[in-house]
C-alpha atoms as a PDB file:
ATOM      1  CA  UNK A   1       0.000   0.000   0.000  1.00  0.00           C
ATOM      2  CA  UNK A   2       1.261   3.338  -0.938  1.00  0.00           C
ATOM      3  CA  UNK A   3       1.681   6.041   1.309  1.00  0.00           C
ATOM      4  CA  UNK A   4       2.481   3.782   4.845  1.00  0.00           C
ATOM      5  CA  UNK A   5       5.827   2.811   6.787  1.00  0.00           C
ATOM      6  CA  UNK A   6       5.776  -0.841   6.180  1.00  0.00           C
ATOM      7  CA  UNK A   7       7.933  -2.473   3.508  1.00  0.00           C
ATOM      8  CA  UNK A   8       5.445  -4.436   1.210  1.00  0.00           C
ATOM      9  CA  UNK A   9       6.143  -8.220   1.175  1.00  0.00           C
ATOM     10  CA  UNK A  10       8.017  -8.920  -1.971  1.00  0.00           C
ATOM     11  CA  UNK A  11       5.786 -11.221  -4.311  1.00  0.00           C
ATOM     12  CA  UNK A  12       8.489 -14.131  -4.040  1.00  0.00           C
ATOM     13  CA  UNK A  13      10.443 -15.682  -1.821  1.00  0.00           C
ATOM     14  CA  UNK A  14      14.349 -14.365  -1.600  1.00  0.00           C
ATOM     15  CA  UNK A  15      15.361 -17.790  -2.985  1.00  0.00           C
ATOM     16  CA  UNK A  16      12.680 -18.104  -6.131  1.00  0.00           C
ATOM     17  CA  UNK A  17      13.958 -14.510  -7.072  1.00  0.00           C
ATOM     18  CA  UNK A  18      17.399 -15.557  -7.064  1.00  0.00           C
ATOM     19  CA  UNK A  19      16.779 -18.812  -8.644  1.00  0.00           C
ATOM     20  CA  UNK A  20      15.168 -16.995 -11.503  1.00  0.00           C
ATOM     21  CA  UNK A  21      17.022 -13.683 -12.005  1.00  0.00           C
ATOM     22  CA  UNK A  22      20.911 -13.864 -12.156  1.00  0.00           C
ATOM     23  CA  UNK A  23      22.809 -11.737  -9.447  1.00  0.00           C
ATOM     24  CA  UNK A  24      19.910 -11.006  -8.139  1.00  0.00           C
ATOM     25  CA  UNK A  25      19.837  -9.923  -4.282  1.00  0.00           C
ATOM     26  CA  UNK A  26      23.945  -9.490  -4.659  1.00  0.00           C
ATOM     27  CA  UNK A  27      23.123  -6.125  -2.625  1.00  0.00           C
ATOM     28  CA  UNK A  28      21.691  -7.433   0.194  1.00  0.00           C
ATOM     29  CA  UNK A  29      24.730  -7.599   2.601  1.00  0.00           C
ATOM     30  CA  UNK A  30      25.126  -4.576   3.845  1.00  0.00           C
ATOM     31  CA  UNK A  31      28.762  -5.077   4.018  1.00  0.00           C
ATOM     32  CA  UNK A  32      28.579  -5.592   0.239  1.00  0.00           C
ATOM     33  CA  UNK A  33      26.479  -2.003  -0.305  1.00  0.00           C
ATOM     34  CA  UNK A  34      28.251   0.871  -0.985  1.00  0.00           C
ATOM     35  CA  UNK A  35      26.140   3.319   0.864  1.00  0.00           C
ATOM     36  CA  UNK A  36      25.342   1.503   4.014  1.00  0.00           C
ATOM     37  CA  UNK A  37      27.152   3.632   6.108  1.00  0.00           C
ATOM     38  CA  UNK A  38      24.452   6.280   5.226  1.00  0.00           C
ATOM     39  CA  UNK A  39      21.340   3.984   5.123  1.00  0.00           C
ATOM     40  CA  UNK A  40      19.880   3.564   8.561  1.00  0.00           C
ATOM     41  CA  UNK A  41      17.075   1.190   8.231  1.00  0.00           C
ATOM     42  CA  UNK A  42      14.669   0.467  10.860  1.00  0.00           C
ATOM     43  CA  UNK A  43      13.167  -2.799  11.374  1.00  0.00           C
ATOM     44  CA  UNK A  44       9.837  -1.597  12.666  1.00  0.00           C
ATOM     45  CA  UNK A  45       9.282   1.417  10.493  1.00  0.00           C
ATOM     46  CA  UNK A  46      11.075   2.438   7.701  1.00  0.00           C
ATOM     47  CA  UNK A  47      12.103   5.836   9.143  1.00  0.00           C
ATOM     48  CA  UNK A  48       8.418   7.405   9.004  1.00  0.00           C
ATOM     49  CA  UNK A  49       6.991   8.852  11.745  1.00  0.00           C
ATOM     50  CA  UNK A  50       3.309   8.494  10.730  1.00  0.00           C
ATOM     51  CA  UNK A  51       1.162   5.434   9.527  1.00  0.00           C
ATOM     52  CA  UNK A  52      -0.493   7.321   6.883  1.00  0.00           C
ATOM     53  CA  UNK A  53       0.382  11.425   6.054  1.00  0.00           C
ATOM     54  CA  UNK A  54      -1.893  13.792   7.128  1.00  0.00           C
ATOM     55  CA  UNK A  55      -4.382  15.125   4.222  1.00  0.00           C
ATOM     56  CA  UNK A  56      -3.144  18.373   2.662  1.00  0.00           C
ATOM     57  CA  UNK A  57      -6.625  20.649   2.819  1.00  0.00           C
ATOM     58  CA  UNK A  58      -8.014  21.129  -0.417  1.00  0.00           C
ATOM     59  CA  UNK A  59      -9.277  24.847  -0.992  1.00  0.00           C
ATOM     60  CA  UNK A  60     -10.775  23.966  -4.121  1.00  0.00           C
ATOM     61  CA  UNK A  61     -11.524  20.283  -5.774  1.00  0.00           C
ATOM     62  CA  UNK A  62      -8.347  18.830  -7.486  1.00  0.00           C
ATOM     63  CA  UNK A  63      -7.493  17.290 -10.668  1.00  0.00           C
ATOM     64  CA  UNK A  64      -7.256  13.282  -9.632  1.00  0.00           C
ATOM     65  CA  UNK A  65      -6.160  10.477 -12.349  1.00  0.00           C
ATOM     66  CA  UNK A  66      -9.221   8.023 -12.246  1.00  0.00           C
ATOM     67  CA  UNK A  67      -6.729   4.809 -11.334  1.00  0.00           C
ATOM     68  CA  UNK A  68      -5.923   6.395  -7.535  1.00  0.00           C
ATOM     69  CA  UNK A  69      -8.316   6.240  -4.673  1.00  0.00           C
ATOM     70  CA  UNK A  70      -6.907   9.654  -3.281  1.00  0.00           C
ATOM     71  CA  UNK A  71      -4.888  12.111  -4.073  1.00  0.00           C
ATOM     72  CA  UNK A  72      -1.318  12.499  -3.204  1.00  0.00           C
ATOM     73  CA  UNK A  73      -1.021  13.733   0.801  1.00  0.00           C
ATOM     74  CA  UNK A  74       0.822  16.972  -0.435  1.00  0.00           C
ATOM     75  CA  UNK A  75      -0.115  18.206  -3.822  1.00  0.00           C
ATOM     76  CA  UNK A  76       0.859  21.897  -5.360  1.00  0.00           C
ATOM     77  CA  UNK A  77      -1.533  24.442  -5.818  1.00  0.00           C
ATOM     78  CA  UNK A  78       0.447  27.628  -7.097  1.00  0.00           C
ATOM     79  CA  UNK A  79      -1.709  27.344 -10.488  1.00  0.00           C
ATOM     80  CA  UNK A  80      -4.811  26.429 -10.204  1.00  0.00           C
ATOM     81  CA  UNK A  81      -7.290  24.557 -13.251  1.00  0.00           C
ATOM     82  CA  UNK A  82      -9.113  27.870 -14.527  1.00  0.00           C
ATOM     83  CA  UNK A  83     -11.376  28.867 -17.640  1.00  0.00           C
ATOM     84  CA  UNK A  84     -11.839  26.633 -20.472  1.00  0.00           C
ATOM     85  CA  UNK A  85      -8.542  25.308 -20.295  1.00  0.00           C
ATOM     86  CA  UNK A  86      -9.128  24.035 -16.886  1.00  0.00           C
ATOM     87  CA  UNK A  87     -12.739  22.846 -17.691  1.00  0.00           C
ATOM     88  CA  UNK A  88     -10.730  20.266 -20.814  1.00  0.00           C
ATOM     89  CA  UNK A  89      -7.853  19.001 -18.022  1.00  0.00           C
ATOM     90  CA  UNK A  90     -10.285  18.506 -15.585  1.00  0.00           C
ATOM     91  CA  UNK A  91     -12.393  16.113 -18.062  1.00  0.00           C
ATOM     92  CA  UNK A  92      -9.166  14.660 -19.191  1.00  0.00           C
ATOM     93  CA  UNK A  93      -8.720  13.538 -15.594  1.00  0.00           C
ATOM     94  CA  UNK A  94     -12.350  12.395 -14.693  1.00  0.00           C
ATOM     95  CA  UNK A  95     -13.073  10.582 -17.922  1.00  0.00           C
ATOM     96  CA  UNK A  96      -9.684   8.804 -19.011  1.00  0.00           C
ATOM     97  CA  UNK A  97      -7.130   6.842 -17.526  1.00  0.00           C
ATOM     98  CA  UNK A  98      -3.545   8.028 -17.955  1.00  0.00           C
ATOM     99  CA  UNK A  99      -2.549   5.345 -20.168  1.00  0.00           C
ATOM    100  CA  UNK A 100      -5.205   6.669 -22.826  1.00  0.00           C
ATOM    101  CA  UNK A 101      -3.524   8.487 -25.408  1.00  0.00           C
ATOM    102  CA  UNK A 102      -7.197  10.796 -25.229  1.00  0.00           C
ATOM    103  CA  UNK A 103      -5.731  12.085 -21.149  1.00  0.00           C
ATOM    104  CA  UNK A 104      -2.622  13.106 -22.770  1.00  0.00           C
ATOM    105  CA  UNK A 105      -4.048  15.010 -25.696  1.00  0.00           C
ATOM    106  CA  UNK A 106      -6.502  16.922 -23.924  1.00  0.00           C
ATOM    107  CA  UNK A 107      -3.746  17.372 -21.425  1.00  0.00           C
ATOM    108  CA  UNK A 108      -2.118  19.272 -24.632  1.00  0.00           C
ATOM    109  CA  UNK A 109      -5.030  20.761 -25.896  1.00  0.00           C
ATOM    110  CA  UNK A 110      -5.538  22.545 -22.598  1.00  0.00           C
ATOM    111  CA  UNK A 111      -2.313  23.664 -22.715  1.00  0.00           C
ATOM    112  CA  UNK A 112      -2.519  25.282 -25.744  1.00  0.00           C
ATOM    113  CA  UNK A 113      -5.689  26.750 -25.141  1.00  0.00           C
ATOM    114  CA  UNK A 114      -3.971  28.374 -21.973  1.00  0.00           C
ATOM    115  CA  UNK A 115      -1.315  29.624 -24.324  1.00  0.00           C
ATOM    116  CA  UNK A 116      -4.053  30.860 -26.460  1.00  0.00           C
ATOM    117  CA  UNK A 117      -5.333  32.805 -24.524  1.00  0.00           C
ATOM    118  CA  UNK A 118      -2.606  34.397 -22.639  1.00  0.00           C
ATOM    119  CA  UNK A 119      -1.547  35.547 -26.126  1.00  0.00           C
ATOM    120  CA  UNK A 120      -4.612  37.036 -26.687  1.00  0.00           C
ATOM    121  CA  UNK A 121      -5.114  38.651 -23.178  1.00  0.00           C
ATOM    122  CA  UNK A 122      -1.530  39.816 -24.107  1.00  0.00           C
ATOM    123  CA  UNK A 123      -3.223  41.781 -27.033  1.00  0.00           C
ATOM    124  CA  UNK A 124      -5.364  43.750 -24.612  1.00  0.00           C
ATOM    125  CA  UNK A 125      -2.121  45.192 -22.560  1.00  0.00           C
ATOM    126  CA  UNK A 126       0.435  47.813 -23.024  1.00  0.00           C
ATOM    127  CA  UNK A 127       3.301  45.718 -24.197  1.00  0.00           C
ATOM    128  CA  UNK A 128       1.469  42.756 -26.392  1.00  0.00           C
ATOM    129  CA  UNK A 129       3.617  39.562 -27.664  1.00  0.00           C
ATOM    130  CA  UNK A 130       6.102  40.209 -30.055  1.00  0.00           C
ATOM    131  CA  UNK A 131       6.709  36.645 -31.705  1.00  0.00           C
ATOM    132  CA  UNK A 132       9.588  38.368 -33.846  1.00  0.00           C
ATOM    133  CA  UNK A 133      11.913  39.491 -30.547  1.00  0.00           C
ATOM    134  CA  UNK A 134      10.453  36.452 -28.049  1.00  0.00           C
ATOM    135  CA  UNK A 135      11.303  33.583 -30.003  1.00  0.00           C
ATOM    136  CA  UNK A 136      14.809  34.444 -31.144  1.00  0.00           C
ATOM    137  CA  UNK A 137      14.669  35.148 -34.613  1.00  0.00           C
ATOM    138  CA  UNK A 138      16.931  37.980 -34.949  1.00  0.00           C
ATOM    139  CA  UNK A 139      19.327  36.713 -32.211  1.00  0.00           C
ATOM    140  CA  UNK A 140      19.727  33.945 -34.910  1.00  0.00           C
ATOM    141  CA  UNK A 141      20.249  36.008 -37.805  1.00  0.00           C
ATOM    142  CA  UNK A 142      22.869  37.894 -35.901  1.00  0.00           C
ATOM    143  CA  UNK A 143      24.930  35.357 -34.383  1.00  0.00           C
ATOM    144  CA  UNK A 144      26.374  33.554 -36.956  1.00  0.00           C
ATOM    145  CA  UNK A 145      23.487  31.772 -38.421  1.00  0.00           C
ATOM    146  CA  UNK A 146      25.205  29.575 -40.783  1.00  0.00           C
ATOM    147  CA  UNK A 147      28.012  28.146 -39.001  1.00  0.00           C
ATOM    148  CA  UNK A 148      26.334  27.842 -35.441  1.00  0.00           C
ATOM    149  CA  UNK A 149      24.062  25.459 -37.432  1.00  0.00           C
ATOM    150  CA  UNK A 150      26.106  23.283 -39.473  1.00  0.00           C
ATOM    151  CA  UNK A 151      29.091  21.530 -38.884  1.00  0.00           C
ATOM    152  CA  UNK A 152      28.465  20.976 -35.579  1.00  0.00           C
ATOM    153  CA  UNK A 153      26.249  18.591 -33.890  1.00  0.00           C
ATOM    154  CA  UNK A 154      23.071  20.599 -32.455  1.00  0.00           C
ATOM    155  CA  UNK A 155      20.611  18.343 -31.389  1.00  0.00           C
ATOM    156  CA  UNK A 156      17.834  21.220 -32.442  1.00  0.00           C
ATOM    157  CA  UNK A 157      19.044  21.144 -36.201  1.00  0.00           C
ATOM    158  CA  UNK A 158      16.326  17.982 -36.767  1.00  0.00           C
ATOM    159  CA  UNK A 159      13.491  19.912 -36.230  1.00  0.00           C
ATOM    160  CA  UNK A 160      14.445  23.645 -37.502  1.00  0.00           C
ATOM    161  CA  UNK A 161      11.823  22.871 -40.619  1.00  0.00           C
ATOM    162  CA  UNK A 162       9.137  22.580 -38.235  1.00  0.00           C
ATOM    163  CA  UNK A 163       9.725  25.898 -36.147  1.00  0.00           C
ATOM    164  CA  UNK A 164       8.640  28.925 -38.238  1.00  0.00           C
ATOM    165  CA  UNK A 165       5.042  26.575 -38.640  1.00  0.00           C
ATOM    166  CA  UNK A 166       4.899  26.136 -35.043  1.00  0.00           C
ATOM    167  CA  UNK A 167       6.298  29.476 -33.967  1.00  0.00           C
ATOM    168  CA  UNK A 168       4.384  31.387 -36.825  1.00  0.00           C
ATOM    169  CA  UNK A 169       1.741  29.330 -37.388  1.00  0.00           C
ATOM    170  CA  UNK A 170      -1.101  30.303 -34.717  1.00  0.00           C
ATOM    171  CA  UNK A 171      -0.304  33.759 -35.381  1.00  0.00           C
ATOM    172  CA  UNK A 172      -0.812  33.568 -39.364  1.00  0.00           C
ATOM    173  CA  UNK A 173      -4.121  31.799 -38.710  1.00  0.00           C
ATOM    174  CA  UNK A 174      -5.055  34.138 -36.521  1.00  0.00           C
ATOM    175  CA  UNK A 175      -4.160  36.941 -38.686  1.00  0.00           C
ATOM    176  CA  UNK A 176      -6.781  34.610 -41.112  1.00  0.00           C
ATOM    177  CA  UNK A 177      -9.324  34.410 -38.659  1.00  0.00           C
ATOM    178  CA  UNK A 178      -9.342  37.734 -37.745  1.00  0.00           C
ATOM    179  CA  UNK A 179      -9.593  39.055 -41.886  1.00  0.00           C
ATOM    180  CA  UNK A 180     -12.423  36.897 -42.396  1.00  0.00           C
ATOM    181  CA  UNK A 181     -14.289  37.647 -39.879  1.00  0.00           C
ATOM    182  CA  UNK A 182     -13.713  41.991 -40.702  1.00  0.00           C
ATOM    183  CA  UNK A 183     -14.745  41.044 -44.367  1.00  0.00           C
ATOM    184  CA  UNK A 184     -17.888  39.360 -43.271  1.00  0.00           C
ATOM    185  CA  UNK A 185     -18.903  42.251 -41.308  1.00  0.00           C
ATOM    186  CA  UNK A 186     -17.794  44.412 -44.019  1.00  0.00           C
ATOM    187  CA  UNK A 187     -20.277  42.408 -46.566  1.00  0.00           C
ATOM    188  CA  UNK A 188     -22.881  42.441 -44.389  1.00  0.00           C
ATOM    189  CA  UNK A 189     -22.660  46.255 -43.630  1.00  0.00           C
ATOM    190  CA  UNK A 190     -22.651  46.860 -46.961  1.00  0.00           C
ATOM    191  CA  UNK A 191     -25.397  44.649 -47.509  1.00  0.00           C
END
């Protein structure tokens, strides 16, 4: 059981596991272990001072993966699930398991709704994104941009194809979205 002082009672016997694994159990004489002079371990409890960890309060209903009983004892709360981004990771959590590929992506999807629409509330402030000066692109262009890239072994070189689509992407379709919709108005204005 997760969460308690006891050592869980291995699932074979010392013998079958050796019989079955090679070298296995070579650590267990502590004469043999490198770190024993460090490792203090307690027969009765493993060093814990509780049976089970007091409940961290919960101030507002966390996100819980739909395989666990409980939550985790201690569990962060510097950003809490919020707007529509929040209202996707919390279904992600109630409705799939995390080994569905369907948690993960809606994990994603929340995310970049999130990013969404901090960009957007950016747009509504003094000092709005600037995806020319954030992401680097002059920096690149200044620093010598042909030999930092080739000839050496960058790790980022494989997917350098991919990054004005990714980087420049949401903001061209947005740039799209926003034209349409002023031409439709426009049309049906002018009626």
């Amino acid at each position: 059981m997760a969460y308690t002082p006891q050592k869980p009672p291995l699932p074979e016997t010392i013998e079958q596991l050796r019989a079955r694994i090679p070298f296995w159990g070579v650590d267990l004489d502590p004469a043999d272990r490198p770190s024993v002079p460090k490792l203090q371990y307690q027969e009765d409890l493993s060093g814990a001072h509780w049976e089970v960890p007091d409940q961290q309060a919960e101030k507002q209903p966390r996100e819980r993966s739909i395989e666990h009983a409980a939550i985790t004892p201690v569990f962060g709360t510097a950003q809490p699930l919020h707007g529509l981004s929040g209202a996707i990771r919390r279904h992600a959590y109630a409705r799939y398991s995390e080994a569905r590929l369907a948690h993960w992506l809606l994990l994603v999807l929340g995310d970049r709704v999130e990013a969404t629409g901090a960009h957007l509330r950016s747009l509504a402030t003094l000092r709005p994104d600037n995806p020319i000066t954030q992401t680097g692109v002059l920096a690149e262009a200044r620093a010598h941009p042909i030999s930092s890239r080739y000839g050496v072994k960058r790790t980022d070189t494989v997917h350098q194809p991919l990054d004005p689509v990714l980087v420049a992407g949401p903001w061209v379709a947005g740039a799209a979205v926003a034209w349409l919709g002023v031409r439709r108005v426009v049309r049906a204005v002018r009626g």
